[in-house]
N, C-alpha and C. Protein backbone atom coordinates (compact mmCIF):
# COMPACT_ATOMS: atom_id res chain seq x y z
N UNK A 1 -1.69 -5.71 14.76
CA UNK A 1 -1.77 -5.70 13.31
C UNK A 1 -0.92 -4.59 12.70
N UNK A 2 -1.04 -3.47 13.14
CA UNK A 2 -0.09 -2.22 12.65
C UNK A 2 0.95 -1.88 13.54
N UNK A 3 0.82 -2.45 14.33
CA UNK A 3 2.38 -2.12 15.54
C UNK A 3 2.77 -3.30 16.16
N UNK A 4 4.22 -3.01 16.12
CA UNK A 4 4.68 -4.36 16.71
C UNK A 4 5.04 -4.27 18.19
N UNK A 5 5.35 -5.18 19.02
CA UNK A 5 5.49 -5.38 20.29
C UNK A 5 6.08 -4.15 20.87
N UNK A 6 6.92 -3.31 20.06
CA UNK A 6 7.57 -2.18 20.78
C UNK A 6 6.85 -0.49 19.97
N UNK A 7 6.00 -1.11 19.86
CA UNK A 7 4.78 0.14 19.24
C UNK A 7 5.72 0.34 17.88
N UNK A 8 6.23 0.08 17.36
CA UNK A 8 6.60 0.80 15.96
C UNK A 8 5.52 0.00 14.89
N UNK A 9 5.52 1.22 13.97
CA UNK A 9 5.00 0.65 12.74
C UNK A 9 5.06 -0.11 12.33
N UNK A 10 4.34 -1.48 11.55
CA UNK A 10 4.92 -3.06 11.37
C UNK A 10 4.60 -3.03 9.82
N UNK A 11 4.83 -1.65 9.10
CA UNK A 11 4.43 -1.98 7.82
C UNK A 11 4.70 -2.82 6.35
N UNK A 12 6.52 -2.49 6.78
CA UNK A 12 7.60 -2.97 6.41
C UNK A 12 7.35 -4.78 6.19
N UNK A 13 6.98 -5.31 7.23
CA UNK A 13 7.32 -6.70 7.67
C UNK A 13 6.05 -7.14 7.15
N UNK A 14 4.36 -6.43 7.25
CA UNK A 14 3.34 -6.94 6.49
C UNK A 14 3.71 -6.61 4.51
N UNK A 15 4.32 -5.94 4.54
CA UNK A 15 4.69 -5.95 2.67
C UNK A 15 5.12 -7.36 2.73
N UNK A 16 6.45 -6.91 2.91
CA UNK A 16 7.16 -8.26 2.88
C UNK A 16 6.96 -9.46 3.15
N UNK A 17 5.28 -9.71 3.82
CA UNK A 17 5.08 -10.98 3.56
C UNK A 17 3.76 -11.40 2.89
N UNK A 18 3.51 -10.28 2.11
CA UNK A 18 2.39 -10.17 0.91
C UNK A 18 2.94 -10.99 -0.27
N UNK A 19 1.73 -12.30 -0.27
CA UNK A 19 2.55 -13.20 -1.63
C UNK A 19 2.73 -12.29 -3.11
N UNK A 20 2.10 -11.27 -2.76
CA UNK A 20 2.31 -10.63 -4.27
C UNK A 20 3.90 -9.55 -4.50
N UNK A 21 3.95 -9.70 -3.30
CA UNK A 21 5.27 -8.73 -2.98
C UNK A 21 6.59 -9.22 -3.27
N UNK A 22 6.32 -11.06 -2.45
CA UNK A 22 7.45 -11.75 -2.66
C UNK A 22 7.43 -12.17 -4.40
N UNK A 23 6.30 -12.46 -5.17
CA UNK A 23 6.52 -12.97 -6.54
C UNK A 23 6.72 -11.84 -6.67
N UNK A 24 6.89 -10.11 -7.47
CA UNK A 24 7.46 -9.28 -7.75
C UNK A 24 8.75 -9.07 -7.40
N UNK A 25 9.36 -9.16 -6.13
CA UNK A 25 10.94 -9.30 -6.18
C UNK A 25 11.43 -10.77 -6.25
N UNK A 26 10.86 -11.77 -6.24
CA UNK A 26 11.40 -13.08 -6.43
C UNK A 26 12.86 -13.03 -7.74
N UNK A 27 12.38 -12.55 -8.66
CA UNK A 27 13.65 -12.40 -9.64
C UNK A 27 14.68 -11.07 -9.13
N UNK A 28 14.34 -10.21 -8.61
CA UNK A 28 15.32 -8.84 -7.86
C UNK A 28 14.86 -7.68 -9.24
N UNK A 29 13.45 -8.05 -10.09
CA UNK A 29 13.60 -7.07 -11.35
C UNK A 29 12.08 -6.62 -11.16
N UNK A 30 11.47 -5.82 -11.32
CA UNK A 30 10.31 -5.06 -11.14
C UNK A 30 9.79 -4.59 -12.47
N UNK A 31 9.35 -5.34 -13.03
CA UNK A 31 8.80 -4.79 -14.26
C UNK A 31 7.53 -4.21 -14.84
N UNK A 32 7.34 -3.67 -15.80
CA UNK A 32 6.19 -2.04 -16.03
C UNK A 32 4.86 -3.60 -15.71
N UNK A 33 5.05 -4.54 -16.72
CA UNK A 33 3.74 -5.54 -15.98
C UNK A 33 3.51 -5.50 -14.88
N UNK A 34 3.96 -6.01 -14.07
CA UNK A 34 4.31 -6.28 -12.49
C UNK A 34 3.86 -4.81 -11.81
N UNK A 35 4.31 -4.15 -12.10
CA UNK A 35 3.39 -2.72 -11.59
C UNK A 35 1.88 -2.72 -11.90
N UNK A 36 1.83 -2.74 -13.44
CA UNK A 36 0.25 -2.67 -13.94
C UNK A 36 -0.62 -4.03 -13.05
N UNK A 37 -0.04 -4.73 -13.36
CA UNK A 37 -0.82 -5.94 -12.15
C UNK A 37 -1.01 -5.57 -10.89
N UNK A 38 -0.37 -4.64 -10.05
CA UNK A 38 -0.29 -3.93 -8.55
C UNK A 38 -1.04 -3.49 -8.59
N UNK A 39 -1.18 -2.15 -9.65
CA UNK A 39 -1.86 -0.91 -10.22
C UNK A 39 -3.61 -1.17 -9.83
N UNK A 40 -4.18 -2.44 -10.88
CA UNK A 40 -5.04 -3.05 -11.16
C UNK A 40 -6.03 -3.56 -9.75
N UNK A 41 -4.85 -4.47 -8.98
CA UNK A 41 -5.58 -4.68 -7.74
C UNK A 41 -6.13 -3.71 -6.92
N UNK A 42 -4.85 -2.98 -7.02
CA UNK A 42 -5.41 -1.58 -6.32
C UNK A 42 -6.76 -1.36 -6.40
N UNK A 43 -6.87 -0.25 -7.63
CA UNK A 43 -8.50 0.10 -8.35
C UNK A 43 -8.92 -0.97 -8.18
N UNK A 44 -8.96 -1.94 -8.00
CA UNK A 44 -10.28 -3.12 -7.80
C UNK A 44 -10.82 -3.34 -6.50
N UNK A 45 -9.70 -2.99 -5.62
CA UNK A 45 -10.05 -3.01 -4.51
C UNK A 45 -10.75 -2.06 -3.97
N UNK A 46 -10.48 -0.36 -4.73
CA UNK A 46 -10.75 0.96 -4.20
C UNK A 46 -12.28 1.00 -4.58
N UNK A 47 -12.31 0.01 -5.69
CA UNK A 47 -13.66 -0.02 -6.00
C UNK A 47 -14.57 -0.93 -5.40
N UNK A 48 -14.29 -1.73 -5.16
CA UNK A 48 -14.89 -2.60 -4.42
C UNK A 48 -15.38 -1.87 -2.69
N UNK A 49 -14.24 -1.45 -2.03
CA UNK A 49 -14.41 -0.48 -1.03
C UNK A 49 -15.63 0.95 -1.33
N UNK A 50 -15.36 1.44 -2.73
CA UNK A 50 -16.33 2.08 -2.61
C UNK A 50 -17.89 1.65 -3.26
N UNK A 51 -18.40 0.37 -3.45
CA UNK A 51 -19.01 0.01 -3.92
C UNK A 51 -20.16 -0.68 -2.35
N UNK A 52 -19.10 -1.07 -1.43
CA UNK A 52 -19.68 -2.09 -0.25
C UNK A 52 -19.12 -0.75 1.20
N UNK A 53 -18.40 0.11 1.24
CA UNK A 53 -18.47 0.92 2.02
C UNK A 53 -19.77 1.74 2.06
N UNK A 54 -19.87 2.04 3.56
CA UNK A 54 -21.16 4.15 3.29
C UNK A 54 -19.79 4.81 3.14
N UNK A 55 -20.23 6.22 3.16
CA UNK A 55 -19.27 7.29 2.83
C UNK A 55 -18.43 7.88 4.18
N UNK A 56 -19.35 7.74 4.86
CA UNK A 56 -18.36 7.02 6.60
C UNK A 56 -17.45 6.22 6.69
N UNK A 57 -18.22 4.38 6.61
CA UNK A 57 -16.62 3.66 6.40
C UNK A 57 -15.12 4.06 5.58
N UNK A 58 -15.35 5.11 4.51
CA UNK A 58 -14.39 5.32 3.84
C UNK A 58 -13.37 6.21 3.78
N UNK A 59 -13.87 6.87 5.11
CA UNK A 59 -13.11 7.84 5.63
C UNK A 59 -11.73 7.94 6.31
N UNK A 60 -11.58 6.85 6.91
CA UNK A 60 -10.29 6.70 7.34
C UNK A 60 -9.27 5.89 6.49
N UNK A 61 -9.88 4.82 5.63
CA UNK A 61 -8.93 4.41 4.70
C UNK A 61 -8.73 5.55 3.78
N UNK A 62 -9.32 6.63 3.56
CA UNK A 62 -8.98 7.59 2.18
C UNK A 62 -7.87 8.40 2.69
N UNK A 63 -8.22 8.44 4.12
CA UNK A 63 -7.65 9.44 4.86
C UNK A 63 -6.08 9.30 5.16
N UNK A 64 -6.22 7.26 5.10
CA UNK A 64 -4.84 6.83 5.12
C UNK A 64 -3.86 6.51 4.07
N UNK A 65 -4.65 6.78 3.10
CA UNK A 65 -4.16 6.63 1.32
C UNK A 65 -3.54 7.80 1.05
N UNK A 66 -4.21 8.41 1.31
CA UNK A 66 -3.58 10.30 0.90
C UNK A 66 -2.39 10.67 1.95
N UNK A 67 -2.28 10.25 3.66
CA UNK A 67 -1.36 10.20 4.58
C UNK A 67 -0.04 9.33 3.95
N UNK A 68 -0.03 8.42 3.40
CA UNK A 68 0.47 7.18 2.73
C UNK A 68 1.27 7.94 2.19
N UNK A 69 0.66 8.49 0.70
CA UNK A 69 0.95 8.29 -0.46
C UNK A 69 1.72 10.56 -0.38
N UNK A 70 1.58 10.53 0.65
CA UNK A 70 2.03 11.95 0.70
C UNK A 70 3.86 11.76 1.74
N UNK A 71 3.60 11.17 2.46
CA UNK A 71 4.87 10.27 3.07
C UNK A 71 6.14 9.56 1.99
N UNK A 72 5.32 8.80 1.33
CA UNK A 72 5.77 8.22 0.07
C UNK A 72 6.70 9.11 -0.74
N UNK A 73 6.04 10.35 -1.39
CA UNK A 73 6.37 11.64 -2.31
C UNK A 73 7.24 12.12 -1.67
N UNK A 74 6.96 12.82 -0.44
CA UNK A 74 8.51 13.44 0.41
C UNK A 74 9.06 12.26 0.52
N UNK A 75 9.07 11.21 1.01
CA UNK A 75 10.52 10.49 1.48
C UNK A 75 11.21 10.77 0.20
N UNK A 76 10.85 10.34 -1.40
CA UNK A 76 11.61 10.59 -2.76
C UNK A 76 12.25 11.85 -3.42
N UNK A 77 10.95 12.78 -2.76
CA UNK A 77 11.67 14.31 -2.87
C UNK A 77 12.56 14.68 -2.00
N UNK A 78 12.76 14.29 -0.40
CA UNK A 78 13.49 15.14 0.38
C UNK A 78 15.15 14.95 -0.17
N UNK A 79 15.34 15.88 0.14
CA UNK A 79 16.75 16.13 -0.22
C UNK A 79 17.83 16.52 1.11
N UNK A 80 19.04 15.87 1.83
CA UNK A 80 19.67 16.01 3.12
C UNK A 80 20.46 17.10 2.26
C-alpha cells in the first residue's frame, strides 16, 4: 500500500490515481474552488477521524500529517 515492489514510497502514484486529483488537473488549472473543495474534505475527514478514533488510534496519522506537511514546507523553502 505505501511501498512499491522496490521499497520506495508509492505516494506519488496513489495521488495520481485519486478521482479527485485527476478532476482537479483534468483542465491543467487549479483553482481557489478546487482547493476549498480539497480543503473541506480534509477537515471532514480530520473530523470524522477524531470523532470515531480513541486518542491512541490518532496518533500515528497526526504524527504523519505534521511529518507530511513539514516535508512539504522544506521541499518549497529549500533553496540549492
Amino acid at each position: 500500500m505505501f511501498f512499491n515492489e522496490q521499497g520506495m514510497l508509492n505516494l506519488d502514484e496513489a495521488v495520481m490515481n485519486q478521482p479527485t486529483f485527476k478532476k482537479i488537473m483534468e483542465d491543467g488549472i487549479v483553482t481557489e474552488q478546487e482547493i476549498k473543495e480539497q480543503s473541506e474534505r480534509i477537515v471532514s475527514i480530520l473530523k470524522s477521524m477524531e470523532k470515531n478514533y480513541t486518542e491512541e488510534q490518532q496518533r500515528e496519522p497526526v504524527c504523519y500529517l505534521q511529518r507530511a506537511n513539514i516535508m512539504h514546507y522544506s521541499h518549497y523553502t529549500f533553496k540549492k
